[in-house]
Every structure is written in C-alpha cells, then in structure tokens.
PDB file of N, CA and C in Angstrom:
ATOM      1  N   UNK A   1       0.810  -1.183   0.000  1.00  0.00           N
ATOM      2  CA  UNK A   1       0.000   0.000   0.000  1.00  0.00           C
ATOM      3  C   UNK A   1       0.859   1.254   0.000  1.00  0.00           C
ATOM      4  N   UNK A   2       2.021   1.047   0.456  1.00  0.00           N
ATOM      5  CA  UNK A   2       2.665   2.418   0.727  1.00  0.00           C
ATOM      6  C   UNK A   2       3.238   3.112  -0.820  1.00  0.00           C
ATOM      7  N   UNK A   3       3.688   1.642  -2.115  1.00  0.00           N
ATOM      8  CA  UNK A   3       3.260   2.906  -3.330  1.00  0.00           C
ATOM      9  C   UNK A   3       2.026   3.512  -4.025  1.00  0.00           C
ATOM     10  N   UNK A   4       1.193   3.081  -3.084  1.00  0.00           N
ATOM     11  CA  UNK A   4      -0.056   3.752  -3.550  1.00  0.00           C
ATOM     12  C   UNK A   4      -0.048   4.969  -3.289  1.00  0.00           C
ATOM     13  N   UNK A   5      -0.138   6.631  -4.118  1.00  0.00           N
ATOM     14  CA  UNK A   5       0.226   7.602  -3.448  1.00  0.00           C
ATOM     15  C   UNK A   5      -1.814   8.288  -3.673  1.00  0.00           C
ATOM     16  N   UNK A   6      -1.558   8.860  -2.488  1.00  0.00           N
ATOM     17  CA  UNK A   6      -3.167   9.574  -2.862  1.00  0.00           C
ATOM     18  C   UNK A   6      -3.213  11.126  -3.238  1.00  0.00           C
ATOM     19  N   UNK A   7      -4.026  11.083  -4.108  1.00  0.00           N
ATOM     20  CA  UNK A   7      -4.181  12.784  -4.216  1.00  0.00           C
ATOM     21  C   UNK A   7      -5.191  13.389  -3.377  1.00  0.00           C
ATOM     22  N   UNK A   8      -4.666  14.328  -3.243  1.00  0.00           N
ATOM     23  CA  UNK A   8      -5.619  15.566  -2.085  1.00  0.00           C
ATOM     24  C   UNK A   8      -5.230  16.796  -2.310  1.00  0.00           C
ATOM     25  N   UNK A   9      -5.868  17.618  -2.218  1.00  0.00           N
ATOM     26  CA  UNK A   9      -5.892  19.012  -2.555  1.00  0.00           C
ATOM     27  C   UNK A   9      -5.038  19.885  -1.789  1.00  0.00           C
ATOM     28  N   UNK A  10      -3.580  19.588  -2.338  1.00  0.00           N
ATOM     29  CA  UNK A  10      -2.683  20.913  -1.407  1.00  0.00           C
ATOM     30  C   UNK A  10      -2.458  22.422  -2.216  1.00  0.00           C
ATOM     31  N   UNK A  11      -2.952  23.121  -1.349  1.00  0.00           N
ATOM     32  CA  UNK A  11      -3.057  24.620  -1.436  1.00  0.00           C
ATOM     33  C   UNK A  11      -0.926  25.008  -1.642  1.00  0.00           C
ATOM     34  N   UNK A  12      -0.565  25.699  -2.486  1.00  0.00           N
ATOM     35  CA  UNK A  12       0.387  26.359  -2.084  1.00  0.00           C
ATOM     36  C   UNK A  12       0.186  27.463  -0.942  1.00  0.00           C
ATOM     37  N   UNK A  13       0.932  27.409   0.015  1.00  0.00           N
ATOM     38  CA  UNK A  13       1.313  29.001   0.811  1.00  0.00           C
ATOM     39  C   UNK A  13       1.195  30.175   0.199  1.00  0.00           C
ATOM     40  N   UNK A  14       0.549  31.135   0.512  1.00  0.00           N
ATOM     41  CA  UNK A  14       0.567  32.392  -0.040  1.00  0.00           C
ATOM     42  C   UNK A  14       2.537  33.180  -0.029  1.00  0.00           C
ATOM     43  N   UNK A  15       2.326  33.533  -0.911  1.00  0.00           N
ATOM     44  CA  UNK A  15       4.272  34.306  -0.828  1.00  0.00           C
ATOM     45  C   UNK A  15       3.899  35.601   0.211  1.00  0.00           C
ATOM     46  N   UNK A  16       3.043  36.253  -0.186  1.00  0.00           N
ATOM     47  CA  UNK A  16       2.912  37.472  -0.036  1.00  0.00           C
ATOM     48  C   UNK A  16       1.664  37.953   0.691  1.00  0.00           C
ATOM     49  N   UNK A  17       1.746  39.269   1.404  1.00  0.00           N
ATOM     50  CA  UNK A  17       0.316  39.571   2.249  1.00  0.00           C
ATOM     51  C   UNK A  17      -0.383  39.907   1.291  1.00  0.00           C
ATOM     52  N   UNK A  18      -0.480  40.308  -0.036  1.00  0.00           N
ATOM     53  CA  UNK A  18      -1.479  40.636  -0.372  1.00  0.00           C
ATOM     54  C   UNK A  18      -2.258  39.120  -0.918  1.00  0.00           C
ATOM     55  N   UNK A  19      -1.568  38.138  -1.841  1.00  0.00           N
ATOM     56  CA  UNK A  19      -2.155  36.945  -1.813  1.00  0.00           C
ATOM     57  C   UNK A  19      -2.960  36.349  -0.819  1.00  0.00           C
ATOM     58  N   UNK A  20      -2.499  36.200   0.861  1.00  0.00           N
ATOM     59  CA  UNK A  20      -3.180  35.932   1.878  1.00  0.00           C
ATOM     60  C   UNK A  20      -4.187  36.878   1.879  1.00  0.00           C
ATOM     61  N   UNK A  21      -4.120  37.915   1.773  1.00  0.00           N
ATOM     62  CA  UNK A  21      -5.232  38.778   1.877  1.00  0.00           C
ATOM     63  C   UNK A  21      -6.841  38.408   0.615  1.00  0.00           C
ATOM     64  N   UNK A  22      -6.230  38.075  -0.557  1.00  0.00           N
ATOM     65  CA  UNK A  22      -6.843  37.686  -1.427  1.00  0.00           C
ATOM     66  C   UNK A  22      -7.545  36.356  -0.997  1.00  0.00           C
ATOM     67  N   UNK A  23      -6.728  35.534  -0.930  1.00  0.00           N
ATOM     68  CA  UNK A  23      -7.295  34.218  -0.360  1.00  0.00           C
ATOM     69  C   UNK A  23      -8.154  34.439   0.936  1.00  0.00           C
ATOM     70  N   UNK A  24      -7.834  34.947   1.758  1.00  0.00           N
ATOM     71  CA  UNK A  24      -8.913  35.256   2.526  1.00  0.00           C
ATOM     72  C   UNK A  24     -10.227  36.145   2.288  1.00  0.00           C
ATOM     73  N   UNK A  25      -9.883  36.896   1.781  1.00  0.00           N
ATOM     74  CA  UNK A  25     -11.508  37.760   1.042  1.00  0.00           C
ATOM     75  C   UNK A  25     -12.336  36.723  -0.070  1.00  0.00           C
ATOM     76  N   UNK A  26     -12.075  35.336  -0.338  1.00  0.00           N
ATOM     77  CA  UNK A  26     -12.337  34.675  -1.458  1.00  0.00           C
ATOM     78  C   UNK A  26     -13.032  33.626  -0.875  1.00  0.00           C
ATOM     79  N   UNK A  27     -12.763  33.690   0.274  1.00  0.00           N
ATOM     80  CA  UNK A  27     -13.576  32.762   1.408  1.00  0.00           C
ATOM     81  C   UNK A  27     -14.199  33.128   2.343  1.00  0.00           C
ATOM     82  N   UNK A  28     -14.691  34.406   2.426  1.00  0.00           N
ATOM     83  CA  UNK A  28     -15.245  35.489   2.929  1.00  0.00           C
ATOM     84  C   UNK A  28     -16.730  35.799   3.021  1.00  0.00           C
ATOM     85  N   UNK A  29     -17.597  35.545   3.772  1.00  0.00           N
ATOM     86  CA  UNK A  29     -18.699  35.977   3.725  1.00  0.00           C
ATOM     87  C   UNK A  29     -18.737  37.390   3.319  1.00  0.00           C
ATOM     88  N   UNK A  30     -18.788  38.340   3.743  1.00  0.00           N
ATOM     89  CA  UNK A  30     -18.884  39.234   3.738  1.00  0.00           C
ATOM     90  C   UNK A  30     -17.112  39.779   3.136  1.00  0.00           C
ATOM     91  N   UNK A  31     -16.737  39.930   2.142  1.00  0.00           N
ATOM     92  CA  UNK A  31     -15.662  40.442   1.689  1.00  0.00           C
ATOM     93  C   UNK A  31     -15.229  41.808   1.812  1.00  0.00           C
ATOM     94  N   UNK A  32     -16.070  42.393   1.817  1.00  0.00           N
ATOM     95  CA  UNK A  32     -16.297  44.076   2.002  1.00  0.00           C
ATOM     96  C   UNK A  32     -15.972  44.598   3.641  1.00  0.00           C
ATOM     97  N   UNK A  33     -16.446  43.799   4.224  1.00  0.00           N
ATOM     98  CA  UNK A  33     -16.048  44.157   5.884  1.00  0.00           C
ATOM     99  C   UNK A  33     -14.145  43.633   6.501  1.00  0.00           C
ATOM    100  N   UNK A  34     -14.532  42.300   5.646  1.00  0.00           N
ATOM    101  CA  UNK A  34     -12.840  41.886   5.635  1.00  0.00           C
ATOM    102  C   UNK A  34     -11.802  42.631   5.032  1.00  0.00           C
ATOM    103  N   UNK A  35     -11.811  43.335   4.311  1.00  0.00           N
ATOM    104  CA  UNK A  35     -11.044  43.848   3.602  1.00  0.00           C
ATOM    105  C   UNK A  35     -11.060  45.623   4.186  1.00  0.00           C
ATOM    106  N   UNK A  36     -11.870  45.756   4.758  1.00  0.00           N
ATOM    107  CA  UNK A  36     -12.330  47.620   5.788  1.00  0.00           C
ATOM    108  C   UNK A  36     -11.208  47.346   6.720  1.00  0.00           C
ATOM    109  N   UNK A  37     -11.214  45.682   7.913  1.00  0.00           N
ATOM    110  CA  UNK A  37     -10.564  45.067   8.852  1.00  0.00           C
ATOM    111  C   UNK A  37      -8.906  45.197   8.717  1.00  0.00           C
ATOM    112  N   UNK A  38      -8.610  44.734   7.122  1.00  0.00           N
ATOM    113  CA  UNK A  38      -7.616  44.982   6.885  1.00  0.00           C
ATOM    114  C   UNK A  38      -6.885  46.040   6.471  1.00  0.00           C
ATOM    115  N   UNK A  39      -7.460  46.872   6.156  1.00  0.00           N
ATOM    116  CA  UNK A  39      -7.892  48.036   5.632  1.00  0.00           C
ATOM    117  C   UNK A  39      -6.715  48.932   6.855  1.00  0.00           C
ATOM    118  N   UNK A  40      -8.125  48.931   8.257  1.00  0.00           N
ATOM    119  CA  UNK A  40      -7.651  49.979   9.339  1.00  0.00           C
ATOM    120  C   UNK A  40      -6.662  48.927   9.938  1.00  0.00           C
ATOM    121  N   UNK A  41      -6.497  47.680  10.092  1.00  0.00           N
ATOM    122  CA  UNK A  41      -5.583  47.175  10.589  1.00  0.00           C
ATOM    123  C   UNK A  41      -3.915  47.467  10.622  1.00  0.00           C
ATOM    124  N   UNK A  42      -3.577  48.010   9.242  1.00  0.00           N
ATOM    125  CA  UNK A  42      -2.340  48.640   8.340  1.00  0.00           C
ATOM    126  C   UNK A  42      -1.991  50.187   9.744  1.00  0.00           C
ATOM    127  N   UNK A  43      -3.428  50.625  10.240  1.00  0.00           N
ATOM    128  CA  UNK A  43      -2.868  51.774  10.430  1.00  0.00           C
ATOM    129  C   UNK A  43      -2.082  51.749  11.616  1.00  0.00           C
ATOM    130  N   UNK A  44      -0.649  52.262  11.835  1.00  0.00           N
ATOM    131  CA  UNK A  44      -0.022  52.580  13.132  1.00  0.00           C
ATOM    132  C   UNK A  44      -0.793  52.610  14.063  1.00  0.00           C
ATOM    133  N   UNK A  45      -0.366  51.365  15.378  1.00  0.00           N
ATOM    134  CA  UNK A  45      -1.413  51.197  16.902  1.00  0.00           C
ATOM    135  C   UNK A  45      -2.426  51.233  16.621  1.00  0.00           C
ATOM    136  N   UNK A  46      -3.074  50.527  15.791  1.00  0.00           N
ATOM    137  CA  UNK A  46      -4.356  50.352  15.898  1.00  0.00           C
ATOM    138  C   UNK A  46      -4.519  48.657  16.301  1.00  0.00           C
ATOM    139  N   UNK A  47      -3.891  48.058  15.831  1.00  0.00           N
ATOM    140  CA  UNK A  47      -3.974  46.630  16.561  1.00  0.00           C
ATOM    141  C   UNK A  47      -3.483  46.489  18.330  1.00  0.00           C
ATOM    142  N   UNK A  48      -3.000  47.701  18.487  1.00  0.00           N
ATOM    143  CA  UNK A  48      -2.766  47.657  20.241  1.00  0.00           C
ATOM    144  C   UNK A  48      -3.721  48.438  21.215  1.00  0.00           C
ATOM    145  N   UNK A  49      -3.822  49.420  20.344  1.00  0.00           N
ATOM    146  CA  UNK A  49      -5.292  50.034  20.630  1.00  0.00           C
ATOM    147  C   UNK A  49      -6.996  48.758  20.733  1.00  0.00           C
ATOM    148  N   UNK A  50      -6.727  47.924  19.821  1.00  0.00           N
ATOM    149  CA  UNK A  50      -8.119  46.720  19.885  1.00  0.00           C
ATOM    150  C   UNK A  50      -7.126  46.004  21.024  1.00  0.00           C
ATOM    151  N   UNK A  51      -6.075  45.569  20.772  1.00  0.00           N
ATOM    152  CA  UNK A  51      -6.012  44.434  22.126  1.00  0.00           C
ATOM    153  C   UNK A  51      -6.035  44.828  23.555  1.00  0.00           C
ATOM    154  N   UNK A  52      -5.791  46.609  23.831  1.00  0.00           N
ATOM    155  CA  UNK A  52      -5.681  46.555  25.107  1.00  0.00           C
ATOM    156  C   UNK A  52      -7.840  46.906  25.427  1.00  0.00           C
ATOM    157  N   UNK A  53      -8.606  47.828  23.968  1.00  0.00           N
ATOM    158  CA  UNK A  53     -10.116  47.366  24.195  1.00  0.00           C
ATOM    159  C   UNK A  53     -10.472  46.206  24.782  1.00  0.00           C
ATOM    160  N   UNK A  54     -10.010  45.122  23.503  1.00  0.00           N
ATOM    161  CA  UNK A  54     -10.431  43.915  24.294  1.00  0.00           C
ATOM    162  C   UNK A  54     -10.336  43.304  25.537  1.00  0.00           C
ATOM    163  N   UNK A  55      -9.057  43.799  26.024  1.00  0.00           N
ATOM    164  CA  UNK A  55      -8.238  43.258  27.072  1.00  0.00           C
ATOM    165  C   UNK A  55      -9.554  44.013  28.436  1.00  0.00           C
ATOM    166  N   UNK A  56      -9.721  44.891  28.073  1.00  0.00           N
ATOM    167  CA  UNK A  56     -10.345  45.890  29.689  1.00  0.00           C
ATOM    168  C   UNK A  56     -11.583  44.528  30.059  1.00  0.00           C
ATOM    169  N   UNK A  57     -12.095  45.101  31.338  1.00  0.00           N
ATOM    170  CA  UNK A  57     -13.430  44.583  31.637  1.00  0.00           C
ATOM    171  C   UNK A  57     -14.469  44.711  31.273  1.00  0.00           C
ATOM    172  N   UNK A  58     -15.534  44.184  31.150  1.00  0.00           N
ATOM    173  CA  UNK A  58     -16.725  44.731  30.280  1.00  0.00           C
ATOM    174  C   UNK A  58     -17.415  45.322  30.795  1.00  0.00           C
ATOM    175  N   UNK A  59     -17.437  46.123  31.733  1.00  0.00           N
ATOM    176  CA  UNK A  59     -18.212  46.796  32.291  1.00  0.00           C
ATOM    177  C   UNK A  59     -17.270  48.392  31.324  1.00  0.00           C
ATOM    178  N   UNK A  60     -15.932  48.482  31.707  1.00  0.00           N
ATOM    179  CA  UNK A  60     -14.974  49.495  30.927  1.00  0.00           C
ATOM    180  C   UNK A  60     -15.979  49.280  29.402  1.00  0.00           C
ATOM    181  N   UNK A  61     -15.463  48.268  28.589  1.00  0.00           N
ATOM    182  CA  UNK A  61     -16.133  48.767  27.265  1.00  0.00           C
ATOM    183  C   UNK A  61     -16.886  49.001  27.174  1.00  0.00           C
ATOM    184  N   UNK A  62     -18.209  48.478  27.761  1.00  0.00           N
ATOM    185  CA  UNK A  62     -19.615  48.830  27.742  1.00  0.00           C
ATOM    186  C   UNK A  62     -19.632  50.073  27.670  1.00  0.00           C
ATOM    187  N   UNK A  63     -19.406  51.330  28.794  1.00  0.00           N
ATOM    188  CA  UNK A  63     -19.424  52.701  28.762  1.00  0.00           C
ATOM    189  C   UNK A  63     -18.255  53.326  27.375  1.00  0.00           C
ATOM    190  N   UNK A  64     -17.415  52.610  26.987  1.00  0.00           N
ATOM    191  CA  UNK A  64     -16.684  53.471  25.936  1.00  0.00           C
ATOM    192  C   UNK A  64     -17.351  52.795  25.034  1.00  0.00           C
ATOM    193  N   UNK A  65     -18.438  52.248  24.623  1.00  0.00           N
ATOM    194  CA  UNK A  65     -19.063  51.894  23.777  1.00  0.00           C
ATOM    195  C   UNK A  65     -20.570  52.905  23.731  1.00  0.00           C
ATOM    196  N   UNK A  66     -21.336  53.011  24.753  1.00  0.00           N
ATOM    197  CA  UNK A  66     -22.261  53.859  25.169  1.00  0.00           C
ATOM    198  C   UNK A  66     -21.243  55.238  24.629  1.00  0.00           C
ATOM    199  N   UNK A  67     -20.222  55.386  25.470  1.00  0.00           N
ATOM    200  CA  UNK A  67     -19.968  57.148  24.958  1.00  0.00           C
ATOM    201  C   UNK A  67     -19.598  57.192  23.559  1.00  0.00           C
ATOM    202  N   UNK A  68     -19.267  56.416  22.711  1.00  0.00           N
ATOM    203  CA  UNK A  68     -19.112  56.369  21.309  1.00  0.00           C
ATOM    204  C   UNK A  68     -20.326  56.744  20.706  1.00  0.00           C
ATOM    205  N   UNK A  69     -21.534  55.898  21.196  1.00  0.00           N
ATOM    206  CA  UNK A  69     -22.767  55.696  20.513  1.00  0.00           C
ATOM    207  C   UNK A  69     -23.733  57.503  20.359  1.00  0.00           C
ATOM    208  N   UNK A  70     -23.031  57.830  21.730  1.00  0.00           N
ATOM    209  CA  UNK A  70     -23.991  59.221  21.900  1.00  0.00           C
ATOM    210  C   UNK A  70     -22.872  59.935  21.341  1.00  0.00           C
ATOM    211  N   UNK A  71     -21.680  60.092  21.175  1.00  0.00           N
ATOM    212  CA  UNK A  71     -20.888  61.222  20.401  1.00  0.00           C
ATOM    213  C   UNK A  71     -21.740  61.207  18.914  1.00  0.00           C
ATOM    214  N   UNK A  72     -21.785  60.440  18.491  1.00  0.00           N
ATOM    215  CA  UNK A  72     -22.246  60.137  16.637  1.00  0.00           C
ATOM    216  C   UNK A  72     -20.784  60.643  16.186  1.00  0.00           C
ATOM    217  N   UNK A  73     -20.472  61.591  15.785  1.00  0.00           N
ATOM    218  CA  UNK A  73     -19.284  61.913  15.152  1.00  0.00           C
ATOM    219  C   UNK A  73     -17.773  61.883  16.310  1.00  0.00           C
ATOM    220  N   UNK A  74     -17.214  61.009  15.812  1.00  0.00           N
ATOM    221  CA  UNK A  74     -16.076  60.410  16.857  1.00  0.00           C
ATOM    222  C   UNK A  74     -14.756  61.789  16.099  1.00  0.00           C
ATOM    223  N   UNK A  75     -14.950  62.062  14.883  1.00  0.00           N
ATOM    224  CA  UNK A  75     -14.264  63.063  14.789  1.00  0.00           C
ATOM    225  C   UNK A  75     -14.419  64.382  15.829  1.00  0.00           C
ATOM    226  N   UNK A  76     -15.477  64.673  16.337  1.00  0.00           N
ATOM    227  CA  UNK A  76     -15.165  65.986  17.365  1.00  0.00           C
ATOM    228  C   UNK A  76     -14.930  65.659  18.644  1.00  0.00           C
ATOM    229  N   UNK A  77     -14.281  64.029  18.945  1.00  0.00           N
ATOM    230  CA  UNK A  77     -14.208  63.966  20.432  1.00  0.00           C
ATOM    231  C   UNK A  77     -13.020  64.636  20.792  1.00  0.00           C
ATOM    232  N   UNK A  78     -12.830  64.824  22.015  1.00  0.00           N
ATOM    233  CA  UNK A  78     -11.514  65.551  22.185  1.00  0.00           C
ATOM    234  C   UNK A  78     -10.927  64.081  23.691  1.00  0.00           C
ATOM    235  N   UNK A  79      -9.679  64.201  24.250  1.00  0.00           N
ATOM    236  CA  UNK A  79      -9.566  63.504  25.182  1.00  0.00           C
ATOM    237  C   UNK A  79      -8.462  64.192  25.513  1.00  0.00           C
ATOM    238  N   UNK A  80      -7.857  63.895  27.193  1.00  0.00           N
ATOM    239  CA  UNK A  80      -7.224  64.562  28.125  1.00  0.00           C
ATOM    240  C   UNK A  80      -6.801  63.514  29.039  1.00  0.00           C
ATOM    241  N   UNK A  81      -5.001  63.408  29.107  1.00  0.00           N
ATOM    242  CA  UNK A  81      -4.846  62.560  29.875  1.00  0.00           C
ATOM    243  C   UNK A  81      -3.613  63.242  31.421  1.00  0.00           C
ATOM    244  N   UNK A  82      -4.259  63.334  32.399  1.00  0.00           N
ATOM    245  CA  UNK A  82      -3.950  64.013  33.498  1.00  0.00           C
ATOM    246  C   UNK A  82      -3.014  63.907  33.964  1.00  0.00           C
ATOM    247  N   UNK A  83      -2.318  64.144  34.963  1.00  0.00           N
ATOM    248  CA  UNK A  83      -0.999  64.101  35.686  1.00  0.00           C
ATOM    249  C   UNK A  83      -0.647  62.581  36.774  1.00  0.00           C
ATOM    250  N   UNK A  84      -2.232  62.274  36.979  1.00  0.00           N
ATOM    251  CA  UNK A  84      -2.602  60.893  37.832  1.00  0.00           C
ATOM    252  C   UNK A  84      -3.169  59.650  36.871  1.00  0.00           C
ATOM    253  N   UNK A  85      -3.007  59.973  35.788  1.00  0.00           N
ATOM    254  CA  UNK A  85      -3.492  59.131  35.296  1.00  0.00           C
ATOM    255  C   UNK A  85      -4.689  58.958  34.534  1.00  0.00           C
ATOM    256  N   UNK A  86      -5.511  59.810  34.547  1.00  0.00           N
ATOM    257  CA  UNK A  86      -7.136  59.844  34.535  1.00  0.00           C
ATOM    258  C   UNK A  86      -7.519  60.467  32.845  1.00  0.00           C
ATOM    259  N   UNK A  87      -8.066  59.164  32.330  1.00  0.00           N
ATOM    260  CA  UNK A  87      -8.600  59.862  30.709  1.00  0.00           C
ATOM    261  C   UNK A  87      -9.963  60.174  30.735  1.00  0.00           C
ATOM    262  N   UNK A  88     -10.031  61.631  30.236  1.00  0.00           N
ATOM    263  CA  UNK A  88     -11.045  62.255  29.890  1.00  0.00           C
ATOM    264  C   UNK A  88     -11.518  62.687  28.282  1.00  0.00           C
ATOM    265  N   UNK A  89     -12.721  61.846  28.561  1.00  0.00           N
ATOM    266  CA  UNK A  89     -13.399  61.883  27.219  1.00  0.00           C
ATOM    267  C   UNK A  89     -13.914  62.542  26.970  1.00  0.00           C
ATOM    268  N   UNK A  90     -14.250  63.483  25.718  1.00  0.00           N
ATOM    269  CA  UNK A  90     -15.339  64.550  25.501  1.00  0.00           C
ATOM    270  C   UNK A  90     -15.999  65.001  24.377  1.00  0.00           C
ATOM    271  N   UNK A  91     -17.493  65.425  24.481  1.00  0.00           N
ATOM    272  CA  UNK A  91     -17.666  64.789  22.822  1.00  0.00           C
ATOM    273  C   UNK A  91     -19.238  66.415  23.246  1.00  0.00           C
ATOM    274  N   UNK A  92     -19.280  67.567  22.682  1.00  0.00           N
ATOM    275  CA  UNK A  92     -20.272  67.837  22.852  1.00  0.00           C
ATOM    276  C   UNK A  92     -21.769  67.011  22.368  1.00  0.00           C
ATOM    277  N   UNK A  93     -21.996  66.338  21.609  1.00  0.00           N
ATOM    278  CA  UNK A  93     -22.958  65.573  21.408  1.00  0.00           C
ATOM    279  C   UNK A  93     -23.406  65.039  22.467  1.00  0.00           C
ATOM    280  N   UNK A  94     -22.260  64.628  22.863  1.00  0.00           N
ATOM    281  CA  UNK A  94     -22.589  63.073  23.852  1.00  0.00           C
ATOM    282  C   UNK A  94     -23.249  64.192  25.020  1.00  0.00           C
ATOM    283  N   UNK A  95     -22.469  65.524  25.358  1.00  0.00           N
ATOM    284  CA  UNK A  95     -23.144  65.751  26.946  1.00  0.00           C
ATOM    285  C   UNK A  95     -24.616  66.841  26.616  1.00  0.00           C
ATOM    286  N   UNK A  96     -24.971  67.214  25.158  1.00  0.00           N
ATOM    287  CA  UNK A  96     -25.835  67.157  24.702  1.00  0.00           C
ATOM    288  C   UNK A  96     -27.274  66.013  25.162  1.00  0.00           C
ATOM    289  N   UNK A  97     -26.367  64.956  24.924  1.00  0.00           N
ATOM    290  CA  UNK A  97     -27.578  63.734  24.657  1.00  0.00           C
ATOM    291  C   UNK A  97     -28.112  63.278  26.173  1.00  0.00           C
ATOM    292  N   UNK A  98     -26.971  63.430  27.056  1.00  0.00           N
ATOM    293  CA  UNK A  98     -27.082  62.953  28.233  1.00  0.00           C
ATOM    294  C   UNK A  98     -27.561  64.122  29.167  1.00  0.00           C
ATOM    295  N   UNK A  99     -27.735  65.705  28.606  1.00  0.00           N
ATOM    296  CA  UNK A  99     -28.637  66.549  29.258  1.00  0.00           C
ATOM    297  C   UNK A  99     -30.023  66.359  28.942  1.00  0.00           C
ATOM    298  N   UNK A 100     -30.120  66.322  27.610  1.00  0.00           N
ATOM    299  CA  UNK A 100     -31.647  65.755  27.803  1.00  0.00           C
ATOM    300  C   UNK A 100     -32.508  64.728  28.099  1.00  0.00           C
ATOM    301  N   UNK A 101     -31.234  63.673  28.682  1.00  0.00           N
ATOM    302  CA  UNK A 101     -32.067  62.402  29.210  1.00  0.00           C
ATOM    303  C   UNK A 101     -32.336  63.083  30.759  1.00  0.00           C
ATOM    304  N   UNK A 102     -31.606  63.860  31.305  1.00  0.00           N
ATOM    305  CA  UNK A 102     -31.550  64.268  32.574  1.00  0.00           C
ATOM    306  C   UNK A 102     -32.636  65.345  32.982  1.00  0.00           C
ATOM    307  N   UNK A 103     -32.801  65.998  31.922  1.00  0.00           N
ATOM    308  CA  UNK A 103     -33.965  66.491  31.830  1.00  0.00           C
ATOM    309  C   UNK A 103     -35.157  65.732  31.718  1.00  0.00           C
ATOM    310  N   UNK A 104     -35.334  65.270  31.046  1.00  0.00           N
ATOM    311  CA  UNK A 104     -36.640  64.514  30.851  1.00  0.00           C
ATOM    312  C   UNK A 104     -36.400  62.849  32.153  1.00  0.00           C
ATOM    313  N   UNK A 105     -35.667  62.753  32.674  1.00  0.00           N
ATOM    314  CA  UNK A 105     -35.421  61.918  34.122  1.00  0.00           C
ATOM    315  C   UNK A 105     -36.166  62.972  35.096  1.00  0.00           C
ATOM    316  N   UNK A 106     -36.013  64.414  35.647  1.00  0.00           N
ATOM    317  CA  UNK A 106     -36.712  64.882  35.943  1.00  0.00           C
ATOM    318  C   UNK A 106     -37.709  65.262  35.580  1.00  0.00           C
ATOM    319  N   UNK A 107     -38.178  65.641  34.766  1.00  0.00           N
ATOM    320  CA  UNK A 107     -39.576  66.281  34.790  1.00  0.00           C
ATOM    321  C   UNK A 107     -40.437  65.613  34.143  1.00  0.00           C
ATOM    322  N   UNK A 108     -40.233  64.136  34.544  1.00  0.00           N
ATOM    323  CA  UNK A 108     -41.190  62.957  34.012  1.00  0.00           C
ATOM    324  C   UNK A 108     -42.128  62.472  35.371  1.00  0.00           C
ATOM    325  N   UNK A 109     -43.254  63.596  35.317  1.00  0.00           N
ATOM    326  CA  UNK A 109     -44.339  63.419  35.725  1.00  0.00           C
ATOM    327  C   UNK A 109     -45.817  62.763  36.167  1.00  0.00           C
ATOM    328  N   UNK A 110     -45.918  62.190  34.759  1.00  0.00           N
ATOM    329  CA  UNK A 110     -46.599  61.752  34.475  1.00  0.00           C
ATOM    330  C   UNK A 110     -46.051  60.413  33.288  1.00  0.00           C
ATOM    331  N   UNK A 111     -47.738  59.596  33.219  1.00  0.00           N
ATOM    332  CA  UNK A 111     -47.287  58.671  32.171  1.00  0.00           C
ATOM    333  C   UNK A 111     -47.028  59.094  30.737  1.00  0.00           C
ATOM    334  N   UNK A 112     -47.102  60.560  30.155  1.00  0.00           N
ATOM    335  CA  UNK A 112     -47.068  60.266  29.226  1.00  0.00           C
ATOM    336  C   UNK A 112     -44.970  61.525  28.990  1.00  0.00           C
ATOM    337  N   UNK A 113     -44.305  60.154  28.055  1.00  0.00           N
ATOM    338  CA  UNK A 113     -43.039  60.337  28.000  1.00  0.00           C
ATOM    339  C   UNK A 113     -42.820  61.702  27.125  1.00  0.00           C
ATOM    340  N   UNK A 114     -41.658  62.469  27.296  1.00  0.00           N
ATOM    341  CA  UNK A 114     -41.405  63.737  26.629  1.00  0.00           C
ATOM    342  C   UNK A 114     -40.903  63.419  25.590  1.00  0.00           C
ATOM    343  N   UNK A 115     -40.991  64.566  24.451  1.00  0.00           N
ATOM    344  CA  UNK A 115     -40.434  64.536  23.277  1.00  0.00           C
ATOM    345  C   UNK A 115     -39.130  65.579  23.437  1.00  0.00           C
ATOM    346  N   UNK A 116     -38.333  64.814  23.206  1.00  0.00           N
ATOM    347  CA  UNK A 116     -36.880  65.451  22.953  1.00  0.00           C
ATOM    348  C   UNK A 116     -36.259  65.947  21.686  1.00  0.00           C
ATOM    349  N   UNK A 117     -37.197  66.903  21.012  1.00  0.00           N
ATOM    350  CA  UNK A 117     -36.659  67.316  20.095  1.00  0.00           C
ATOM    351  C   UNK A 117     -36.807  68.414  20.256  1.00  0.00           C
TER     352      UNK A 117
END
C-alpha cells in the first residue's frame, strides 16, 4: 500500500500579504467588511489600541461603547490625559444627549413620556 500515493488538494502558501489577503476575502462571507478590517488594521497602533479594548473589563467597554454611541461623530471627540493618570473623554454631542435624558429623568411626571426634540 505504501506505493499507492493519494491525491488531495494541497493549497500552495501564499508568498505574499497581499495573496493571503486575497485568499482570505475569497472565502469570505462578507468580503467588504474583511477587507475595511484589513484596511484599518495597516494603520499605526491600531492593533494595540483593539487588544488593550479587548483586554479591559466589560463593564470598561460597555461605557466606551455607550460614549461612542452618543458622540455620533467620533471626529469631534476631544480627550485629556492628566498628571494621575485619569482619561477624559469629551464629545459635545454626547453631553448634549445625556442633558436631555436628565432632563426629561426629571420632569417625568406623568405617564405620558417627553419629546426630545
């Protein structure tokens, strides 16, 4: 049996990242999101920036996920990092969004809910 040789489907190794990259978008559900992934992945600290995200507790992402959601435009956030340590996030939208929940937290009276526009 052992000169019996069998065929099976060996893939060459990709040479190059962009081949791997190809081969992977080709097996890709969604090709368009894989390729965005790889996309921002290229950019300086951005893969240390996701591992130390991932890395926090989820209670941490949860709220830098919430304050993302109410900024809408992540381009006007500003941030501040203190002498002790302490990062400050800031996004007028966001303290926009979170005055008028505070508003309408108070002066919710009755059953029928306020319009916030």
């Amino acid at each position: 049996m052992d000169h019996i040789r069998r065929r099976t489907a060996v893939r060459p190794k990709p040479k190059t990242a962009h081949e791997l990259l190809m081969r992977t978008l080709a097996g890709c559900d969604k090709p368009a999101e894989a390729l965005e992934i790889y996309y921002w992945s290229r950019e300086p600290g951005f893969l240390e920036i996701i591992r130390a995200i991932a890395m926090m507790p989820e209670a941490t992402r949860s709220v830098i996920e919430a304050f993302s959601a109410l900024a809408h435009d992540q381009a006007t956030v500003t941030a501040r990092l203190d002498s002790r340590g302490v990062l400050t996030l800031a996004s007028v939208q966001a303290a926009k969004t979170v005055a008028l929940a505070q508003y309408a937290a108070a002066n919710d009276t009755d059953d029928v809910p306020l319009r916030l526009n």
